[in-house]
PDB file of N, CA and C in Angstrom:
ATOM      1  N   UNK A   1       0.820  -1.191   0.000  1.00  0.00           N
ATOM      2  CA  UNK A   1       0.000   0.000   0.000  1.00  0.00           C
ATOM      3  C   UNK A   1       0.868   1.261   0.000  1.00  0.00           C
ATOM      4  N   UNK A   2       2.145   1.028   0.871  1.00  0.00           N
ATOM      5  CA  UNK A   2       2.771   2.100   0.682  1.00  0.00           C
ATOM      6  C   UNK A   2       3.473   2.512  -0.815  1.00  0.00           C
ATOM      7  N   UNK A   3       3.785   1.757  -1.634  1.00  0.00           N
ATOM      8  CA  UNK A   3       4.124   1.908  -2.673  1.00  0.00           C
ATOM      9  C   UNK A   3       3.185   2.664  -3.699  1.00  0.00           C
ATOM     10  N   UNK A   4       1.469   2.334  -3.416  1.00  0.00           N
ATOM     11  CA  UNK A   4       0.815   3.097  -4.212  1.00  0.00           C
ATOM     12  C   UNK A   4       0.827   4.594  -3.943  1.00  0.00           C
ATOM     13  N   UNK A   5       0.677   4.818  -2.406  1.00  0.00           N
ATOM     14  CA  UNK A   5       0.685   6.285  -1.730  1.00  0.00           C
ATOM     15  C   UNK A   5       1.757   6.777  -2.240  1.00  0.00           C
ATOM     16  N   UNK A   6       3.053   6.338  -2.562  1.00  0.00           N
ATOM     17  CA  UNK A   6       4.084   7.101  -2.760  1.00  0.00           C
ATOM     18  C   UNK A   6       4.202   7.693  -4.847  1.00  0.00           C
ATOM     19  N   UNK A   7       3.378   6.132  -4.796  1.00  0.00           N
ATOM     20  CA  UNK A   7       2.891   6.296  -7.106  1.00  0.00           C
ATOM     21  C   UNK A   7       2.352   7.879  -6.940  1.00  0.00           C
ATOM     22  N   UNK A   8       0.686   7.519  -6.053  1.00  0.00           N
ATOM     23  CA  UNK A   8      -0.202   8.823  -6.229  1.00  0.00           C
ATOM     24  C   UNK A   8       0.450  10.149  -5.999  1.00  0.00           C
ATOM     25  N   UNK A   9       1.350  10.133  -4.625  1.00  0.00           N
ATOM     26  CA  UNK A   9       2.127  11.326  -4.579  1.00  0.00           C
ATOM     27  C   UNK A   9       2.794  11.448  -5.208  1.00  0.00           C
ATOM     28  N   UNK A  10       3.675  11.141  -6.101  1.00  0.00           N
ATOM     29  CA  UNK A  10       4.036  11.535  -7.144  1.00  0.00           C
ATOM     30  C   UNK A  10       3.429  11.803  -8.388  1.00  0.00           C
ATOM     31  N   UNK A  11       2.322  11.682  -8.370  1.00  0.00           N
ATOM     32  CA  UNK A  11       1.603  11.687  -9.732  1.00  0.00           C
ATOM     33  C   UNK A  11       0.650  13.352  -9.309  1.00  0.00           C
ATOM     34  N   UNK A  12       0.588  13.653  -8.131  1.00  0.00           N
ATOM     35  CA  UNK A  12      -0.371  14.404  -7.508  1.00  0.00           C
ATOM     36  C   UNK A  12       0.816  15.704  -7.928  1.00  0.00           C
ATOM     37  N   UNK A  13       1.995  15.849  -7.318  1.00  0.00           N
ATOM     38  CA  UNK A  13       3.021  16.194  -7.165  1.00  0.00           C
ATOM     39  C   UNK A  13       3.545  16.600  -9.026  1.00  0.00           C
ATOM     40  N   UNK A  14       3.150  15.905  -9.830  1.00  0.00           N
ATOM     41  CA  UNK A  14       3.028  16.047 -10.933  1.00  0.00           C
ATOM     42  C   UNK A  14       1.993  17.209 -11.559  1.00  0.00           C
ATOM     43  N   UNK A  15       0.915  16.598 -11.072  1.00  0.00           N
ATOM     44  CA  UNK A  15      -0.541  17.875 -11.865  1.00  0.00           C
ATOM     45  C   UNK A  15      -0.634  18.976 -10.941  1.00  0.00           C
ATOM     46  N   UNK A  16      -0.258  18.752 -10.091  1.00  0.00           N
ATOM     47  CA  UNK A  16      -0.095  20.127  -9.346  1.00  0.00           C
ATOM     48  C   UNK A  16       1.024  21.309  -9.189  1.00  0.00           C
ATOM     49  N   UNK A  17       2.307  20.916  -9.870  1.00  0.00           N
ATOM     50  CA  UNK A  17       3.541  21.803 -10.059  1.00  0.00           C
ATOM     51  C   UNK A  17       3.674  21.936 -11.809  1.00  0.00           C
ATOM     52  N   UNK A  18       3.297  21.242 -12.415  1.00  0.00           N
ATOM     53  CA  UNK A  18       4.080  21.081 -13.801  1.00  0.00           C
ATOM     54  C   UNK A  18       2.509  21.698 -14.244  1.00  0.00           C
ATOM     55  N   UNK A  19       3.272  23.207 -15.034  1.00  0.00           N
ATOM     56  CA  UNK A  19       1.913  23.738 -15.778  1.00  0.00           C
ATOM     57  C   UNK A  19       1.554  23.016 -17.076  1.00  0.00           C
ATOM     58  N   UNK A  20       2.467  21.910 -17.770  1.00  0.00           N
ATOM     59  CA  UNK A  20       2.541  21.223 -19.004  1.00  0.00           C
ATOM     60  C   UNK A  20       1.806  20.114 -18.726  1.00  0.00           C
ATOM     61  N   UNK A  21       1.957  19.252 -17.919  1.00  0.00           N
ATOM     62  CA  UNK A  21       1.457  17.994 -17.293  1.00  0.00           C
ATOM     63  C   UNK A  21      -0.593  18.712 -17.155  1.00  0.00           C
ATOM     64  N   UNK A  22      -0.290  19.820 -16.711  1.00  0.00           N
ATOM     65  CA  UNK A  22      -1.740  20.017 -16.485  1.00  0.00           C
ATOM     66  C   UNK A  22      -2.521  20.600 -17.406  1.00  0.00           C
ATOM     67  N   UNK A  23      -1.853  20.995 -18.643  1.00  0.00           N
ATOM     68  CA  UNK A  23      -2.103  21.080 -20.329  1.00  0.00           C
ATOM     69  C   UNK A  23      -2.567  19.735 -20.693  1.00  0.00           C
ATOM     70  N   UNK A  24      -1.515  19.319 -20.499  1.00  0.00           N
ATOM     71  CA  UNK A  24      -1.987  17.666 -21.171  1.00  0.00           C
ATOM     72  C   UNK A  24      -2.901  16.734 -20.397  1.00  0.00           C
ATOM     73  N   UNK A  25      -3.213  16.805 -19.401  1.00  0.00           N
ATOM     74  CA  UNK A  25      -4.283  16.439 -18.674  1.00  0.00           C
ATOM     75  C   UNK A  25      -5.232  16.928 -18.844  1.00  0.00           C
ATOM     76  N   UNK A  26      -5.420  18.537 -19.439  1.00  0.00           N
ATOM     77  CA  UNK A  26      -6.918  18.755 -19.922  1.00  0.00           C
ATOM     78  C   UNK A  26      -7.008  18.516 -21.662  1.00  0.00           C
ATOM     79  N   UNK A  27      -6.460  18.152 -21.864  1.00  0.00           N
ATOM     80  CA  UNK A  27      -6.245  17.536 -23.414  1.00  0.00           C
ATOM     81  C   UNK A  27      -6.829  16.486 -23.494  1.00  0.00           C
ATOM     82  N   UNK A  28      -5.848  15.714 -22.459  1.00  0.00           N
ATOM     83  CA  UNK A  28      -6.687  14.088 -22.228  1.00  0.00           C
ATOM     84  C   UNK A  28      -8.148  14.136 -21.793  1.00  0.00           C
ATOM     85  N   UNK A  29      -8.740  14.511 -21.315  1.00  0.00           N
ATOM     86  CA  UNK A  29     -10.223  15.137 -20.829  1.00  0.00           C
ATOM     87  C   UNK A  29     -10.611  15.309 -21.715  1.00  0.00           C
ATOM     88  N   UNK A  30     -10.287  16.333 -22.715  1.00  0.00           N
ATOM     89  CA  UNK A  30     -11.161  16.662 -23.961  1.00  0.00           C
ATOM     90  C   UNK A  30     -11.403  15.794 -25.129  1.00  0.00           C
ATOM     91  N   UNK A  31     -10.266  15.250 -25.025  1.00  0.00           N
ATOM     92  CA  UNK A  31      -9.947  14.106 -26.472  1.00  0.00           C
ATOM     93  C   UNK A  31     -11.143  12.644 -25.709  1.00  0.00           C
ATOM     94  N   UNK A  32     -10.979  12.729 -24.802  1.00  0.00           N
ATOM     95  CA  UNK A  32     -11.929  11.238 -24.283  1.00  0.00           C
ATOM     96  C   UNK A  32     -13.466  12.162 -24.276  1.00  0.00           C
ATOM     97  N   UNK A  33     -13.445  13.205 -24.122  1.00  0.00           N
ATOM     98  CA  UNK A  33     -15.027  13.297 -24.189  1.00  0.00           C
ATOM     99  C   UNK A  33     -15.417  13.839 -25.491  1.00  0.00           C
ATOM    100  N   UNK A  34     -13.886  13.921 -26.747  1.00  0.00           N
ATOM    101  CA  UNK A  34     -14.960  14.086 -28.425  1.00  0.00           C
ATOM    102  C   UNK A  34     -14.930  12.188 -28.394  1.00  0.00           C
ATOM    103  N   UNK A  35     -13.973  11.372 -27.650  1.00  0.00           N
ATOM    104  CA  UNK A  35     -14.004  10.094 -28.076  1.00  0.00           C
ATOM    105  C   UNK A  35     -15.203   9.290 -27.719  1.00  0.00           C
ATOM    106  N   UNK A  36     -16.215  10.063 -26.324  1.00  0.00           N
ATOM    107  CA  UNK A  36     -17.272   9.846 -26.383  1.00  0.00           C
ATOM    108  C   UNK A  36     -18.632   9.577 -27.542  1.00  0.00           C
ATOM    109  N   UNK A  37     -17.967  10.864 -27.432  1.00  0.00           N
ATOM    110  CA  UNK A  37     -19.421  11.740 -28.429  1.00  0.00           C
ATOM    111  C   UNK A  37     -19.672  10.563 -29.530  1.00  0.00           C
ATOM    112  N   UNK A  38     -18.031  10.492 -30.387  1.00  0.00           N
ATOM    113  CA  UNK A  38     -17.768   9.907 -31.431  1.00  0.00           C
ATOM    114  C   UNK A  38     -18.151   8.054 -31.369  1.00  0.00           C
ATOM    115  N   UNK A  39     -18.184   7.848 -30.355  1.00  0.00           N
ATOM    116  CA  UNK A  39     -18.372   6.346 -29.634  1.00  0.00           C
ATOM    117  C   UNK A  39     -17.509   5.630 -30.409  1.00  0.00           C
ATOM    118  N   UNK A  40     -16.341   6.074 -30.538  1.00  0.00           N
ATOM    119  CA  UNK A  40     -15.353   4.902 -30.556  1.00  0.00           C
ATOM    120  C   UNK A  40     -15.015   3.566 -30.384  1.00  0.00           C
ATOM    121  N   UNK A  41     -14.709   2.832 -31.279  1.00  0.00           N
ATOM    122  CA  UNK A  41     -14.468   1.268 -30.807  1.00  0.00           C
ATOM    123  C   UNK A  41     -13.258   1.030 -29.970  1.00  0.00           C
ATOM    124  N   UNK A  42     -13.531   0.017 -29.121  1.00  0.00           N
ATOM    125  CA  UNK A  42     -12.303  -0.308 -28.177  1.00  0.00           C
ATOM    126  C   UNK A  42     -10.744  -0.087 -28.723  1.00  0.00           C
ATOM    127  N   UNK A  43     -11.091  -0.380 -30.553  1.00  0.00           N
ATOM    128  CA  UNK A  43      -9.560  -0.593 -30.832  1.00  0.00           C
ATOM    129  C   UNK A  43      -9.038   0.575 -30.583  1.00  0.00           C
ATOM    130  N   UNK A  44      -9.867   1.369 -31.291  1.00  0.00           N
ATOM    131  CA  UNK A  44      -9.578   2.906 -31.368  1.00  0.00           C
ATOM    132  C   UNK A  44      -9.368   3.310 -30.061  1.00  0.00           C
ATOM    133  N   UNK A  45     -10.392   3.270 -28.781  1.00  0.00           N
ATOM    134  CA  UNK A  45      -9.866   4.034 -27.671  1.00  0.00           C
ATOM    135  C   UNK A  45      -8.242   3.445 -26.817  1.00  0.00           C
ATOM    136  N   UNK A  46      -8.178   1.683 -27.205  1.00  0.00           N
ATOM    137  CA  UNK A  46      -6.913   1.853 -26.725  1.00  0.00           C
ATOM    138  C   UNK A  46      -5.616   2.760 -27.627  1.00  0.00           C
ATOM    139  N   UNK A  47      -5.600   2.643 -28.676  1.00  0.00           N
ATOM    140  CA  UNK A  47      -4.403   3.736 -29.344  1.00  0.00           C
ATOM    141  C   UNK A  47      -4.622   5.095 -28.588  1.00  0.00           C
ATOM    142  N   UNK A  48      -5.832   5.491 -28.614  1.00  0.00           N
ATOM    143  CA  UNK A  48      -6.030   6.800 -28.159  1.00  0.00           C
ATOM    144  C   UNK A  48      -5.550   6.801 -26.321  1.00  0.00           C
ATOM    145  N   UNK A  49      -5.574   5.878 -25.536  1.00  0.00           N
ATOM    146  CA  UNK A  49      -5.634   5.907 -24.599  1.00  0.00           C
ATOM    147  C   UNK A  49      -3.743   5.777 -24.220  1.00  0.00           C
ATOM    148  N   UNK A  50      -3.414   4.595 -25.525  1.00  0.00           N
ATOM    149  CA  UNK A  50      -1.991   4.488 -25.288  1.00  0.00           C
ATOM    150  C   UNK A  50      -1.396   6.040 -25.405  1.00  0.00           C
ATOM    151  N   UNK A  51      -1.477   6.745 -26.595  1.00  0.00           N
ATOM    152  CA  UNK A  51      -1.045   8.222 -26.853  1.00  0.00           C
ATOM    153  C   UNK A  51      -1.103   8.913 -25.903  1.00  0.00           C
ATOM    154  N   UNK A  52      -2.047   9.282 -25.063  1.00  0.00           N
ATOM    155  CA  UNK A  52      -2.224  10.033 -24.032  1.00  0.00           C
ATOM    156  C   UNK A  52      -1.315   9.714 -22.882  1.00  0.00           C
ATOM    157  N   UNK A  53      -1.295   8.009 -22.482  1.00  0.00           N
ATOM    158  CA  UNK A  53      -0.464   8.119 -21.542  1.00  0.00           C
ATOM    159  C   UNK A  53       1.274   7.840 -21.719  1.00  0.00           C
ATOM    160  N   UNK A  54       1.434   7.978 -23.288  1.00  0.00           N
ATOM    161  CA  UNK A  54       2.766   8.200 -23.409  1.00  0.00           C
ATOM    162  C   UNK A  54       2.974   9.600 -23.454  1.00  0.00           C
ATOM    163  N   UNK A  55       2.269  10.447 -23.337  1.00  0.00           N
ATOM    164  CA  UNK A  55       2.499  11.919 -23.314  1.00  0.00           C
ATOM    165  C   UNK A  55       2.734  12.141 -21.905  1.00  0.00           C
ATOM    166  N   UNK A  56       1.574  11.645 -20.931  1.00  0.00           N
ATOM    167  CA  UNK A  56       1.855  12.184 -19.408  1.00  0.00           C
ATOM    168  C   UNK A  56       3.116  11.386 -19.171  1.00  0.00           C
ATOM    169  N   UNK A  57       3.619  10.059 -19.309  1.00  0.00           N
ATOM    170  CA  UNK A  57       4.375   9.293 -18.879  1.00  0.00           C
ATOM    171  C   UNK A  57       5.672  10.295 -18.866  1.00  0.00           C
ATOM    172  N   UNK A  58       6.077  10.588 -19.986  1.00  0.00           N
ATOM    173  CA  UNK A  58       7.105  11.440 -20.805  1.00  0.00           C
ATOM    174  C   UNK A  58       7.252  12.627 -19.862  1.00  0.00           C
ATOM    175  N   UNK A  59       6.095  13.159 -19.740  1.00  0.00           N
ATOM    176  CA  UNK A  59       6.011  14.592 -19.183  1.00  0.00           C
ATOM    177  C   UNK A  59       6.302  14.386 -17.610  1.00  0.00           C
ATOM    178  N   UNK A  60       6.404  13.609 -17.179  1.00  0.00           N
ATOM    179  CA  UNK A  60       6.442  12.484 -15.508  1.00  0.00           C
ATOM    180  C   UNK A  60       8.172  12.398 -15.809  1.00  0.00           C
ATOM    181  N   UNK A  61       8.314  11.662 -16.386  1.00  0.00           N
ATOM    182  CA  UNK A  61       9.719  11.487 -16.877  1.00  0.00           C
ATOM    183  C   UNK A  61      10.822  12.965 -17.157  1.00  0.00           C
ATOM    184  N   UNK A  62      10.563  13.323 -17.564  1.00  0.00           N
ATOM    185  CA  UNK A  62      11.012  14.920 -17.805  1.00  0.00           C
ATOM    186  C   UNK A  62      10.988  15.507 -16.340  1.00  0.00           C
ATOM    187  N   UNK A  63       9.954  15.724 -15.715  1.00  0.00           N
ATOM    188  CA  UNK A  63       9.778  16.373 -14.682  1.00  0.00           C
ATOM    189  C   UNK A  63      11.056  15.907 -13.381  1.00  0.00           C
ATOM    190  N   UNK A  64      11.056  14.064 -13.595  1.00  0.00           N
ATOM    191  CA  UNK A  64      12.148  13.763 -12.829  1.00  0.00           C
ATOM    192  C   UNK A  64      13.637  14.113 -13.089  1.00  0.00           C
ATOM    193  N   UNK A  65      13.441  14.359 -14.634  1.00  0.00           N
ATOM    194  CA  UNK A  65      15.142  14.683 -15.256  1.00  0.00           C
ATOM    195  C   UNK A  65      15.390  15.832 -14.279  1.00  0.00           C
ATOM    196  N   UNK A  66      14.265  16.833 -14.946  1.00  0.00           N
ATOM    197  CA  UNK A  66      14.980  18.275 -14.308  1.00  0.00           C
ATOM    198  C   UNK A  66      14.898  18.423 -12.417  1.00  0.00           C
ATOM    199  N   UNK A  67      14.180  17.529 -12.333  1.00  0.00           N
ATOM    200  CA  UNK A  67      14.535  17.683 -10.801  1.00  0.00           C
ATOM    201  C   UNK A  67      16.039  17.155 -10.233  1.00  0.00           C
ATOM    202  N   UNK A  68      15.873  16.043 -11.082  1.00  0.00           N
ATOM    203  CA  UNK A  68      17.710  15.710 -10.165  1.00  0.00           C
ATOM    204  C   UNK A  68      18.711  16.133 -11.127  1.00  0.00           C
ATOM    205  N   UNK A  69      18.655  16.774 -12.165  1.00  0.00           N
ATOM    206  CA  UNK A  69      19.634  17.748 -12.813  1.00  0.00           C
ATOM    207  C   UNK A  69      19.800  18.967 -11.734  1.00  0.00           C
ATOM    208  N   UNK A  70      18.742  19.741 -11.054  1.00  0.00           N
ATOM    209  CA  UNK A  70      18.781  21.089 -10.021  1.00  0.00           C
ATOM    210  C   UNK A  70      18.815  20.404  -8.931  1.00  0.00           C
ATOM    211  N   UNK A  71      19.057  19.189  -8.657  1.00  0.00           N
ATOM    212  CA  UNK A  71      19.660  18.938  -7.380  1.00  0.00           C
ATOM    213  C   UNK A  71      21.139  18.559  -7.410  1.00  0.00           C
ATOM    214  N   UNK A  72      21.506  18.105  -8.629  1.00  0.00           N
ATOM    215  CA  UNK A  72      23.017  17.905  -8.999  1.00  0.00           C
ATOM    216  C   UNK A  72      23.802  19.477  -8.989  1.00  0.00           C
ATOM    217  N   UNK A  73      22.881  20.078  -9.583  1.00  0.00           N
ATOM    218  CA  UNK A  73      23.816  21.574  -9.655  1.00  0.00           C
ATOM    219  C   UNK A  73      22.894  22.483  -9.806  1.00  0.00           C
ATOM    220  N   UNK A  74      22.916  24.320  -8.886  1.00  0.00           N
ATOM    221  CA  UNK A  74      22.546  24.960  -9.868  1.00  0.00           C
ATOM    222  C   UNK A  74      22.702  26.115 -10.563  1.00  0.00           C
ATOM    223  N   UNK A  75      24.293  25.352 -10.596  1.00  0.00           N
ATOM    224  CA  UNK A  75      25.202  26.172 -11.636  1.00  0.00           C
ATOM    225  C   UNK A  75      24.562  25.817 -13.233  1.00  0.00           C
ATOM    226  N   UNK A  76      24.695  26.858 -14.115  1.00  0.00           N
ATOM    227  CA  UNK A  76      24.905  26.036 -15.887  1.00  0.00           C
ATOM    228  C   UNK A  76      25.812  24.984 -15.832  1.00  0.00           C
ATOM    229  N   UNK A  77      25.672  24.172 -16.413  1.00  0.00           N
ATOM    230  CA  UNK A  77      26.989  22.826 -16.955  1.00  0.00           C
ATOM    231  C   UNK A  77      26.098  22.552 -17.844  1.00  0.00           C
ATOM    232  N   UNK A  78      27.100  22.375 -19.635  1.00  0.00           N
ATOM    233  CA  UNK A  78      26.556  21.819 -20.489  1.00  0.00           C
ATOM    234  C   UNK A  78      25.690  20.111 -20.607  1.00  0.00           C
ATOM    235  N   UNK A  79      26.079  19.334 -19.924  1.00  0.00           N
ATOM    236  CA  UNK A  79      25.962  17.974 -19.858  1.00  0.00           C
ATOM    237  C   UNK A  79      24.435  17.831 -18.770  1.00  0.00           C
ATOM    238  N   UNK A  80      24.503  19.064 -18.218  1.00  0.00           N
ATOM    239  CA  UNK A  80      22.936  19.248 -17.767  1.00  0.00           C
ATOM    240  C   UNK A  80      22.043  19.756 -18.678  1.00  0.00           C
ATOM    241  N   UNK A  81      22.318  20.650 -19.257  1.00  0.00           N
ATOM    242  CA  UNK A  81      21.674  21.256 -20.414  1.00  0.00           C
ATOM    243  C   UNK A  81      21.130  20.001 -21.089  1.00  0.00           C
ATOM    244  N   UNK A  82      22.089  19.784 -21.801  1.00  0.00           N
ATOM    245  CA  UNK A  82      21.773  17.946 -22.860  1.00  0.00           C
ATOM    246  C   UNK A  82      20.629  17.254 -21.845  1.00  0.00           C
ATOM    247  N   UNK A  83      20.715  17.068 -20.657  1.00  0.00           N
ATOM    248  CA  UNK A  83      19.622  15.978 -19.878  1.00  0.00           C
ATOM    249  C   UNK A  83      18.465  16.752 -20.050  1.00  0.00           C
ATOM    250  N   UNK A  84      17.909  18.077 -19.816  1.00  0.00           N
ATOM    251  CA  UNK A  84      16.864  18.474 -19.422  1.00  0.00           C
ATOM    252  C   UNK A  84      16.423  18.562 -21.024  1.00  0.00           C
ATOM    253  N   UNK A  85      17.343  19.474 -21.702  1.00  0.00           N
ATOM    254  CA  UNK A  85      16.707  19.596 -23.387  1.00  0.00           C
ATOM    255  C   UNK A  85      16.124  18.030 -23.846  1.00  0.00           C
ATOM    256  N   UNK A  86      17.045  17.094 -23.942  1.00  0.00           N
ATOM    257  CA  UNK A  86      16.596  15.972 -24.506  1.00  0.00           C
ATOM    258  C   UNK A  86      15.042  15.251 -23.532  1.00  0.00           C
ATOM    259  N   UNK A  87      15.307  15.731 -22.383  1.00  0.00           N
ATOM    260  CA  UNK A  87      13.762  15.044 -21.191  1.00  0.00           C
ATOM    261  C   UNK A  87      12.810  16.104 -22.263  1.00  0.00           C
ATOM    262  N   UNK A  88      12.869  17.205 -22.315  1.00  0.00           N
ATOM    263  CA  UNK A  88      11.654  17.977 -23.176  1.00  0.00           C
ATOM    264  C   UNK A  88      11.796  17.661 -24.396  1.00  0.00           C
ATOM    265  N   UNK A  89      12.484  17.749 -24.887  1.00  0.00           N
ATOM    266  CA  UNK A  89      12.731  16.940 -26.814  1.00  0.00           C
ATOM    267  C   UNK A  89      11.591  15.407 -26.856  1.00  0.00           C
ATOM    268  N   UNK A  90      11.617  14.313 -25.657  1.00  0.00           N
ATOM    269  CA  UNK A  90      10.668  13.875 -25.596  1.00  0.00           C
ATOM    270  C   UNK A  90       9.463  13.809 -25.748  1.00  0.00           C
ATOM    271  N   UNK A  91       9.231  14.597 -24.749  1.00  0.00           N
ATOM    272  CA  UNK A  91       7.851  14.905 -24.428  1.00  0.00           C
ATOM    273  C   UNK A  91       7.194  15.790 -25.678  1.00  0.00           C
ATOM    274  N   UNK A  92       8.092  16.470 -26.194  1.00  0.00           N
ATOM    275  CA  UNK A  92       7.192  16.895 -27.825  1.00  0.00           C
ATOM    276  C   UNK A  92       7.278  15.792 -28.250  1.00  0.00           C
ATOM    277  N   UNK A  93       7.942  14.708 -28.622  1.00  0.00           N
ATOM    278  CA  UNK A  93       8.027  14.020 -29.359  1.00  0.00           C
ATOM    279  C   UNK A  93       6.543  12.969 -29.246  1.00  0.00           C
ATOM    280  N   UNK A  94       6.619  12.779 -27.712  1.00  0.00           N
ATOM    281  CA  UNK A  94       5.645  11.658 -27.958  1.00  0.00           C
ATOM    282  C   UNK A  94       4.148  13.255 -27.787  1.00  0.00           C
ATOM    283  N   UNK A  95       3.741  14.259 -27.328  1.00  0.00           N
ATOM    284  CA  UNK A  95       2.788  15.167 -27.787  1.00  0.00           C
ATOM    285  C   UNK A  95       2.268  15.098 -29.246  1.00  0.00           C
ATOM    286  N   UNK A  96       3.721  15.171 -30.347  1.00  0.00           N
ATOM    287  CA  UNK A  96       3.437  15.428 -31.849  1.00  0.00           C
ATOM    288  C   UNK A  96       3.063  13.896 -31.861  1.00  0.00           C
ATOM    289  N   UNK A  97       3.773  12.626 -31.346  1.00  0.00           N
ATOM    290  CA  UNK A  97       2.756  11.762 -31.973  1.00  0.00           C
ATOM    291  C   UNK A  97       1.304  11.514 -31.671  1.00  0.00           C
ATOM    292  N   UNK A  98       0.811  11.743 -30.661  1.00  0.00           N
ATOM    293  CA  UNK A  98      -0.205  11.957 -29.837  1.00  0.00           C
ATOM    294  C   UNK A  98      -1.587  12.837 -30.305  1.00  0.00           C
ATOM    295  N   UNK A  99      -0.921  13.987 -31.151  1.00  0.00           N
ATOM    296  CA  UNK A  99      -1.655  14.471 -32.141  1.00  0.00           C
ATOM    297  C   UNK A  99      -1.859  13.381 -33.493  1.00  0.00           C
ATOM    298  N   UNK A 100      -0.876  13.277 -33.966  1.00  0.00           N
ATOM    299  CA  UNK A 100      -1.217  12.469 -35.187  1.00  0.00           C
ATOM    300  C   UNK A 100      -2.200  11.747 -34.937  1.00  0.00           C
ATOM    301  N   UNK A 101      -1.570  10.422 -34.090  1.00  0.00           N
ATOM    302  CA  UNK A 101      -2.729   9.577 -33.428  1.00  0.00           C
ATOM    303  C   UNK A 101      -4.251  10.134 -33.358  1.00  0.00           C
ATOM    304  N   UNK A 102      -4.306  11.312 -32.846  1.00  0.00           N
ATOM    305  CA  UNK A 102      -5.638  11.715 -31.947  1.00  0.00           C
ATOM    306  C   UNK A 102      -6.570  12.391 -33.933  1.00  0.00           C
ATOM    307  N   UNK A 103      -4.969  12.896 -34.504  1.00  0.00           N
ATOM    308  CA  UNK A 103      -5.743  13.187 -36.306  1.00  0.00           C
ATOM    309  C   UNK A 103      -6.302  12.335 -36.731  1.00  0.00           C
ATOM    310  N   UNK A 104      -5.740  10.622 -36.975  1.00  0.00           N
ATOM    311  CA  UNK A 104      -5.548   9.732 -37.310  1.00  0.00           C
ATOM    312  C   UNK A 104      -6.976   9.121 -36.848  1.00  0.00           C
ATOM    313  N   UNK A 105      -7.097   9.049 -35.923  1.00  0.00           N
ATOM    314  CA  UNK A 105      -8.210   8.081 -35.489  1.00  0.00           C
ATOM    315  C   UNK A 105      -9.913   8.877 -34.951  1.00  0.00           C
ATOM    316  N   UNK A 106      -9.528  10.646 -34.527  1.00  0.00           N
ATOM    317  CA  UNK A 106     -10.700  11.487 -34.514  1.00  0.00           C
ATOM    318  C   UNK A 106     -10.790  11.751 -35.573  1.00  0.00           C
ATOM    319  N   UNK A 107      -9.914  12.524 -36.258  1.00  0.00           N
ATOM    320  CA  UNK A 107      -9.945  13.190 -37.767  1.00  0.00           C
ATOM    321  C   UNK A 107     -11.267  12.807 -38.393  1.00  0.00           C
ATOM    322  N   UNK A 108     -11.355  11.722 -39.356  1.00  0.00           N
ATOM    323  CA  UNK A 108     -12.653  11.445 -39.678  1.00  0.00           C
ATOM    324  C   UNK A 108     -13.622  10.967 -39.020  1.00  0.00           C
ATOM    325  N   UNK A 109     -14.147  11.055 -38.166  1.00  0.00           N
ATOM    326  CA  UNK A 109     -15.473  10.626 -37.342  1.00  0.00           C
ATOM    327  C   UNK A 109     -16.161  11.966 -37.180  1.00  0.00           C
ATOM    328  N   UNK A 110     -15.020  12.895 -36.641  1.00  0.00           N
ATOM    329  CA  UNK A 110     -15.409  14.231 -36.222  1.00  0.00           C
ATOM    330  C   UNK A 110     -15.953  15.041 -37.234  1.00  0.00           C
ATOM    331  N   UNK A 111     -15.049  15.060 -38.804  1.00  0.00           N
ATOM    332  CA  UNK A 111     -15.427  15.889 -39.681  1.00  0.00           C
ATOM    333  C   UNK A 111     -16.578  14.839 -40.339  1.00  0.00           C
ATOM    334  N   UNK A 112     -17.184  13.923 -39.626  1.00  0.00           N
ATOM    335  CA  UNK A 112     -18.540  13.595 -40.401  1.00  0.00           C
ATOM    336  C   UNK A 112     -19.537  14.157 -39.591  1.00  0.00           C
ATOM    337  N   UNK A 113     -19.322  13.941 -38.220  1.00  0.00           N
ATOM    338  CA  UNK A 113     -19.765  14.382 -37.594  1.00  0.00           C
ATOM    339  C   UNK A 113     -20.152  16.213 -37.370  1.00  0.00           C
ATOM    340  N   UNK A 114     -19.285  16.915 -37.729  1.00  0.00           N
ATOM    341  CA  UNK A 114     -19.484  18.156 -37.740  1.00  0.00           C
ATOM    342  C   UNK A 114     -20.490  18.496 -39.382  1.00  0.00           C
ATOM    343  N   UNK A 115     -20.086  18.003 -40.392  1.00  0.00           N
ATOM    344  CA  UNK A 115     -20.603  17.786 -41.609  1.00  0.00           C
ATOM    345  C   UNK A 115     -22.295  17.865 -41.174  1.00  0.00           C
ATOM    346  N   UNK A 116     -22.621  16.866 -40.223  1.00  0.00           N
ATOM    347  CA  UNK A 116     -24.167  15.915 -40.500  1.00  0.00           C
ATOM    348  C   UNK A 116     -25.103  17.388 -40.055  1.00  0.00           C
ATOM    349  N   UNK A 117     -24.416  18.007 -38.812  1.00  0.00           N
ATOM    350  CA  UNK A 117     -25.371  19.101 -38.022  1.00  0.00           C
ATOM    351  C   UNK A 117     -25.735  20.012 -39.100  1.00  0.00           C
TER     352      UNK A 117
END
């Protein structure tokens, strides 16, 4: 049990300091309630569900880089630079796929859907 208390606090500790994490958490909110609307098939909501949580995962991940990079130093040093740039180079990375994905699999449901009204 203690292991989960320490998951949640860190995850809490997450949406509550990181203004990005809490971007993408209302992203994820929005994208599951057009994935509602749209009533998506299972296949579809797991891709959609995987995307999302490789974005927070990333953004979780990042958040730990730069924390023990500013506990290592907090002087500049290039070789810190490289850790924190590449932890955010991530997190766009898996965001831009996350969009595709979210193009890929809302894209047409939505524009039929907007079409029909």
């Amino acid at each position: 049990m203690k292991s989960f208390r320490y998951a949640f606090a860190g995850m809490w500790y997450l949406f509550r300091t990181q203004r990005n994490a809490k971007i993408h958490l209302i992203v994820a909110m929005l994208v599951t309630i057009v994935g509602l609307i749209l009533k998506l098939t299972a296949l579809e909501w797991a891709v959609i569900v995987l995307a999302m949580g490789l974005v927070i995962v990333s953004e979780a991940l990042n958040t730990v880089a730069e924390a023990a990079m500013d506990y290592a130093s907090t002087e500049f040093h290039p070789q810190i630079k490289i850790v924190k740039d590449t932890a955010a180079g991530a997190v766009l990375l898996a965001a831009l796929t996350s969009v595709i994905v979210g193009l890929l699999i809302l894209g047409p449901p939505l524009w039929q859907y907007v079409n029909k009204k």
